[in-house]
Protein backbone atom coordinates (compact mmCIF):
# COMPACT_ATOMS: atom_id res chain seq x y z
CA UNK A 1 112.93 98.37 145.65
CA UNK A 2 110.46 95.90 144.85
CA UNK A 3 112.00 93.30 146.72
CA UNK A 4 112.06 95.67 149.93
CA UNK A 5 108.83 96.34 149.33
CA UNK A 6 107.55 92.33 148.77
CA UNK A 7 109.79 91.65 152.10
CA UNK A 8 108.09 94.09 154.26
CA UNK A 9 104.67 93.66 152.97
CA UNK A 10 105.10 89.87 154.01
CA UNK A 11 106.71 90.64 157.34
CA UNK A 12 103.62 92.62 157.27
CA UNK A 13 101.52 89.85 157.05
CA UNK A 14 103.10 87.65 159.60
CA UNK A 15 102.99 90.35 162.06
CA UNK A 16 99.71 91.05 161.71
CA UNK A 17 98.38 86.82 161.71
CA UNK A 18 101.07 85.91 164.47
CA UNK A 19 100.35 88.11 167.42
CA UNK A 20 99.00 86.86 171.03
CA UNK A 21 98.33 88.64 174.47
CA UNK A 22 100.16 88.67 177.07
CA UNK A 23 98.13 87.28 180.44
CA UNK A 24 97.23 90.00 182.99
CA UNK A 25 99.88 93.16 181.02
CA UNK A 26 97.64 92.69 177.75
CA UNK A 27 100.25 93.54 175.84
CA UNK A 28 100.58 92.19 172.28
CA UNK A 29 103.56 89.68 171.23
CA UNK A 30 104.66 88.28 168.16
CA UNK A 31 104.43 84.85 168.25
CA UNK A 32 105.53 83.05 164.95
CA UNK A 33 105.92 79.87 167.12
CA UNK A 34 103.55 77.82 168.96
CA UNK A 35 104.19 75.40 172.02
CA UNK A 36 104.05 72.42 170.10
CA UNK A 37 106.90 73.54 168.54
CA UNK A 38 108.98 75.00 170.98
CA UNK A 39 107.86 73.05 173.96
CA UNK A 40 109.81 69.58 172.38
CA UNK A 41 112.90 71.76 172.11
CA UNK A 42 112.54 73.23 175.65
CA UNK A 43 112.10 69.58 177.33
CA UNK A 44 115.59 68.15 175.45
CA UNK A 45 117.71 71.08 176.33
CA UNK A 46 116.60 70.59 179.94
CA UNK A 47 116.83 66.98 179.79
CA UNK A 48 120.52 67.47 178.10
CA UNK A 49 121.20 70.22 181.24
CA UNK A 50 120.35 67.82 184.11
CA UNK A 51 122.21 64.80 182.23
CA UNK A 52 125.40 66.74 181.86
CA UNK A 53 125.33 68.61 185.41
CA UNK A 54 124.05 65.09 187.20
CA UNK A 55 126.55 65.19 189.72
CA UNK A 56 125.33 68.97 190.99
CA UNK A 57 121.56 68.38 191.12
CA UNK A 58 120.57 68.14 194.79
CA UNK A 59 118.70 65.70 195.99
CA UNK A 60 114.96 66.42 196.84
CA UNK A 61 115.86 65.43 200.50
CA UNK A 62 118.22 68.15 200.12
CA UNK A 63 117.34 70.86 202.77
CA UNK A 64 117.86 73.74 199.83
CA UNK A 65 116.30 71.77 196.91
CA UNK A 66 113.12 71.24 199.85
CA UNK A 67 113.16 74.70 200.41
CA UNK A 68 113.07 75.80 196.41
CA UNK A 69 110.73 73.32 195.49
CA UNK A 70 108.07 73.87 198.46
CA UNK A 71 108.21 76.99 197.00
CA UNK A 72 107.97 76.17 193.69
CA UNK A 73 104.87 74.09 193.92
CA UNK A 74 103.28 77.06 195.72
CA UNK A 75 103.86 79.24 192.62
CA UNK A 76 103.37 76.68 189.90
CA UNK A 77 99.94 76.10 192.10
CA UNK A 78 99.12 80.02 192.11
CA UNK A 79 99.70 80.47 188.38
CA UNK A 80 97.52 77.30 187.19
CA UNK A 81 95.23 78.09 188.89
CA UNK A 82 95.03 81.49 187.75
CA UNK A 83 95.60 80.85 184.00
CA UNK A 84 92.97 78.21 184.01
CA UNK A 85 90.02 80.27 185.54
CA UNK A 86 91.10 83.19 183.11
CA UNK A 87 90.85 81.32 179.71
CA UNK A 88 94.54 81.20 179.38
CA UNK A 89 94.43 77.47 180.33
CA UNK A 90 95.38 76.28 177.04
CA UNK A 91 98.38 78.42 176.92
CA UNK A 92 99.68 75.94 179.82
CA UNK A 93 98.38 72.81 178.86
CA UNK A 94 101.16 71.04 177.84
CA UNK A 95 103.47 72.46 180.40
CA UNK A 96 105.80 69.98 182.27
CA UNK A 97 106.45 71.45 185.66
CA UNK A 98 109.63 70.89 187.25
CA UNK A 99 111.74 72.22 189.54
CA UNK A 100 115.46 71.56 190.16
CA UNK A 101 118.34 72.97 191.95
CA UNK A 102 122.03 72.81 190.88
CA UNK A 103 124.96 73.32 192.97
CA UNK A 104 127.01 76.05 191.36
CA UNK A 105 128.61 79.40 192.88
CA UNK A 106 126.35 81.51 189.75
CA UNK A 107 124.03 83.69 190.93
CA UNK A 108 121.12 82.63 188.86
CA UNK A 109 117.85 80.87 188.37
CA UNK A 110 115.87 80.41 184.75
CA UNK A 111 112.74 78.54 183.91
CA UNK A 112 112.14 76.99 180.34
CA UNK A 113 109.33 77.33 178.04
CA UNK A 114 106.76 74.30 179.42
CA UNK A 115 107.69 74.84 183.23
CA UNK A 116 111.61 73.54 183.67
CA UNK A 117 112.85 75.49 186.32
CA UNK A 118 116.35 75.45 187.55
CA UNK A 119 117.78 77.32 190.84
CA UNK A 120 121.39 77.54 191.29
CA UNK A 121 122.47 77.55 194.87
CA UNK A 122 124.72 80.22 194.24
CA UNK A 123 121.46 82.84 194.66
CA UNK A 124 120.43 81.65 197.87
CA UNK A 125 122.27 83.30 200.19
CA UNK A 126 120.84 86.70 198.59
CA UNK A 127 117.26 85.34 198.27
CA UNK A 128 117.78 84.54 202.18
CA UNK A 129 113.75 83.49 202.66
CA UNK A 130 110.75 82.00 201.08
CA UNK A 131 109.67 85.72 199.81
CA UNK A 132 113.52 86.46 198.69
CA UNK A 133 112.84 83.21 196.62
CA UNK A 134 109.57 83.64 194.86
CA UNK A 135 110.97 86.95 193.76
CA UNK A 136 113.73 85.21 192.06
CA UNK A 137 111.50 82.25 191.06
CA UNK A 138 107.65 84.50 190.07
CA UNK A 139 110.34 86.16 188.12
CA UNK A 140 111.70 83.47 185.86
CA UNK A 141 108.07 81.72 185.59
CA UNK A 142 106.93 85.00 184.38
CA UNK A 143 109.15 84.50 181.51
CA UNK A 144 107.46 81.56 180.14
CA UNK A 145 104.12 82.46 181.22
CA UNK A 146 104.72 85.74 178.88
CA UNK A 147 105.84 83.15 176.41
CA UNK A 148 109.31 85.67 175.92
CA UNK A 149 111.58 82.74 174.85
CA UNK A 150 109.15 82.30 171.77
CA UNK A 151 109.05 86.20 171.51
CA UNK A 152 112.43 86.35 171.19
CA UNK A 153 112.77 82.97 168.74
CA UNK A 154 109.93 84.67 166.20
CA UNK A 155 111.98 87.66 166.35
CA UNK A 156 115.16 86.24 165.49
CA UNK A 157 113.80 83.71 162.76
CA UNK A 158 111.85 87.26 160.85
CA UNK A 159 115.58 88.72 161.24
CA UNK A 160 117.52 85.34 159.28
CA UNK A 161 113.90 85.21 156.77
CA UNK A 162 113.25 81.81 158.40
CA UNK A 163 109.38 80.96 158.47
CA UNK A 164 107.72 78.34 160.35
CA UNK A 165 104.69 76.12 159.62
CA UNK A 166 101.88 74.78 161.82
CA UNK A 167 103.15 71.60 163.62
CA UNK A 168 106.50 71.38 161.74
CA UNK A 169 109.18 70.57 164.43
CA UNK A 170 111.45 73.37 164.23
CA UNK A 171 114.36 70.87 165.80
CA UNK A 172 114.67 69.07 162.55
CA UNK A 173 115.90 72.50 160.90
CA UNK A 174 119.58 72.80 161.32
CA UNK A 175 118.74 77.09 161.08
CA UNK A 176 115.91 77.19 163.92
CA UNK A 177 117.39 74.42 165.92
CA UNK A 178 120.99 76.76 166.16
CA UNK A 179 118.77 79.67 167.14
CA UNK A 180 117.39 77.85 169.78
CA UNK A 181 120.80 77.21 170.86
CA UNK A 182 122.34 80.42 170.81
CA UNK A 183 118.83 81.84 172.80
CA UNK A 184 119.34 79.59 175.55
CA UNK A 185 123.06 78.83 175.03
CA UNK A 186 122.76 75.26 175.34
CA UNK A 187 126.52 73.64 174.76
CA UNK A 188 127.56 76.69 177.29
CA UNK A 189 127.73 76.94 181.05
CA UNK A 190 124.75 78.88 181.41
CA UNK A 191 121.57 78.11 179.85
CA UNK A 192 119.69 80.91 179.96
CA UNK A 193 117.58 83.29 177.22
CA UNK A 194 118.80 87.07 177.25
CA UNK A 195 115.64 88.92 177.27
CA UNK A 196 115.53 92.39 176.66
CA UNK A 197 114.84 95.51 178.92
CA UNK A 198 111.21 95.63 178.60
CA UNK A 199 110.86 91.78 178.90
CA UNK A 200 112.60 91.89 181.89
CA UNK A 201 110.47 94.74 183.85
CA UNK A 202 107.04 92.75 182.22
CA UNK A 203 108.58 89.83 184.01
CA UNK A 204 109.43 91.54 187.35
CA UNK A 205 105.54 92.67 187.13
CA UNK A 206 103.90 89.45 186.46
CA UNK A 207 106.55 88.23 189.01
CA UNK A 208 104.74 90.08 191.79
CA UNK A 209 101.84 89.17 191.17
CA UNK A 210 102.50 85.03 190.93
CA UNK A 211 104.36 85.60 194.45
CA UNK A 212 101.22 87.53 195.66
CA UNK A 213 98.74 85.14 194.37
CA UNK A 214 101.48 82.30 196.12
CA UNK A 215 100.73 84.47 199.68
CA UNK A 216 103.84 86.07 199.61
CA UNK A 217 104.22 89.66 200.34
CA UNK A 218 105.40 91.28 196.97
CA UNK A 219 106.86 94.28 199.07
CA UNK A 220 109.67 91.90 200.07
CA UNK A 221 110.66 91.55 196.77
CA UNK A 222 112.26 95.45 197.22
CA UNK A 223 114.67 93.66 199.72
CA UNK A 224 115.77 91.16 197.31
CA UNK A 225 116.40 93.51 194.84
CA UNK A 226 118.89 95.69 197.04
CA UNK A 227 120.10 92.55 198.45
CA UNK A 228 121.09 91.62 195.13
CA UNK A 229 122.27 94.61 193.89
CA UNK A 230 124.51 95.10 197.31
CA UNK A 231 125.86 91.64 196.00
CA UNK A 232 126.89 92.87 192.95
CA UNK A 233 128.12 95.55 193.51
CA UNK A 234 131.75 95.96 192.32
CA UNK A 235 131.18 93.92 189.36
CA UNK A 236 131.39 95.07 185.70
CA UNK A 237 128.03 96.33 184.34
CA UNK A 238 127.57 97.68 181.16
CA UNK A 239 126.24 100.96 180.74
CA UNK A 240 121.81 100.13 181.22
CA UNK A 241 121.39 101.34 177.17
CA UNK A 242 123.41 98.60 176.26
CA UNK A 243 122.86 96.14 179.00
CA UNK A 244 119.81 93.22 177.69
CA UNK A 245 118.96 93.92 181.46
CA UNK A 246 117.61 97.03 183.40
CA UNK A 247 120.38 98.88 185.81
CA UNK A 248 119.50 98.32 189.73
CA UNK A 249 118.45 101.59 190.13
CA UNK A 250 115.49 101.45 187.35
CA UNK A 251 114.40 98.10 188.28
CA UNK A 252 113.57 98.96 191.98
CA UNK A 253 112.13 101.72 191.23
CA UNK A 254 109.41 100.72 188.52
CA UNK A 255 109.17 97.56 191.28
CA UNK A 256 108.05 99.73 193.50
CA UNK A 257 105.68 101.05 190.87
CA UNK A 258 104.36 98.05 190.35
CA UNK A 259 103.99 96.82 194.04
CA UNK A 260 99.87 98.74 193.97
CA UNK A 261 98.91 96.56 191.60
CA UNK A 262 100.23 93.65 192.60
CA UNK A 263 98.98 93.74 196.65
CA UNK A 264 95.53 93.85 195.54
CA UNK A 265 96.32 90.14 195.09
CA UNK A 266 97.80 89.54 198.19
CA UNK A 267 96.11 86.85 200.52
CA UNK A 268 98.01 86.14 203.42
């Protein structure tokens, strides 16, 4: 009993000295990691992905990879220059922006803590336009900006009574290094975190907004959506209470909640 009660008071603790805010939802996360740890991590796993998919990244003269990265360097442009006039600059600082797309039948696009985005070309043909594509690509930015990856780390290492230290690289432990792994399931196919539900609909609402501040209409992103859920449809989906993800059906619709908000910062 005391040792329940010793574990919680110090889970206590670190709850209460390791939380942040969210930029523009507010909302408080648990951050037991920082960027300077995470960051390094981020940048080798990417640097590992492109190495050992070399021979399906496309070319920048590629007419897709243009495409995705004029794109990309309107939202990268939209968010810095939002986080920096809002005091969140620092929470960016050491970002290395990047964007890259892979040839692969997946639909599927993820960005990495520090800015490494990835598009697979398998996605496009439901993303169709530029607004189709900052849906996809506001959405997976949102992720890092909402710092979710470390979120979901801190969580993770509480769960396994791991602890971290200021400016101790979490690499050189075997137990937070193998975490890492399994989050973004580096040595698989896919590299990508599994957020949960309410991670995902924070994303889809920062998402908007990026694509709004970017000068693209955040209404489109509705067509995406159906788009996307048209081109699933007939695939295996586990029930939405035990899906990581929300189902279609709840994601346009608290979209379309969202889409008030997110106009007012609509320039065209």
């Amino acid at each position: 009993m005391k040792k329940l009660f010793l574990t919680a008071s110090v889970a206590g603790i670190l709850l209460f000295n390791s939380c942040s805010t969210v930029p523009l939802t507010g909302r408080s996360r648990f951050d037991l990691v920082s960027n300077d740890q995470v960051l390094p991590m981020a940048f080798q796993a990417y640097s590992t992905f492109l190495t050992e998919n070399k021979s399906t990244v496309l070319p920048a003269s590629n007419a897709q990879a243009l495409k995705v990265k004029t794109v990309g360097s309107r939202l990268i442009t939209a968010v810095k220059s939002y986080m920096n006039s809002n005091n969140y600059g620092n929470l960016i600082a050491d970002y290395q922006w990047e964007v890259n797309v892979v040839q692969n039948n997946e639909k599927n696009a993820w960005c990495m803590p520090g800015g490494k985005i990835v598009v697979y070309t398998g996605i496009l043909p439901v993303t169709q336009d530029d607004a189709g594509l900052a849906t996809v690509m506001g959405h997976e930015i949102a992720h890092a900006i909402a710092g979710h990856s470390a979120e979901r780390m801190s969580q993770e290492m509480v769960a396994q009574g791991i602890g971290a230290a200021a400016g101790v690289a979490l690499s050189k432990n075997p137990k937070t290094q193998s975490i890492f792994n399994t989050l973004y399931g580096v040595g698989t196919p896919v590299a990508m975190l599994k957020f949960s539900r309410n991670q995902e609909l924070e994303a889809d609402r920062l998402g908007l907004i990026f694509m709004a501040m970017a000068g693209y209409n955040p209404s489109n992103s509705v067509n995406f959506w159906n788009r996307m859920s048209s081109a699933s449809a007939g695939a295996q989906k586990p029930a939405e209470f035990l899906s990581t993800h929300p189902s279609d059906a709840t994601r346009i619709a608290q979209i379309q909640k969202y889409l008030p908000e997110a106009q007012q910062y609509y320039k065209k």
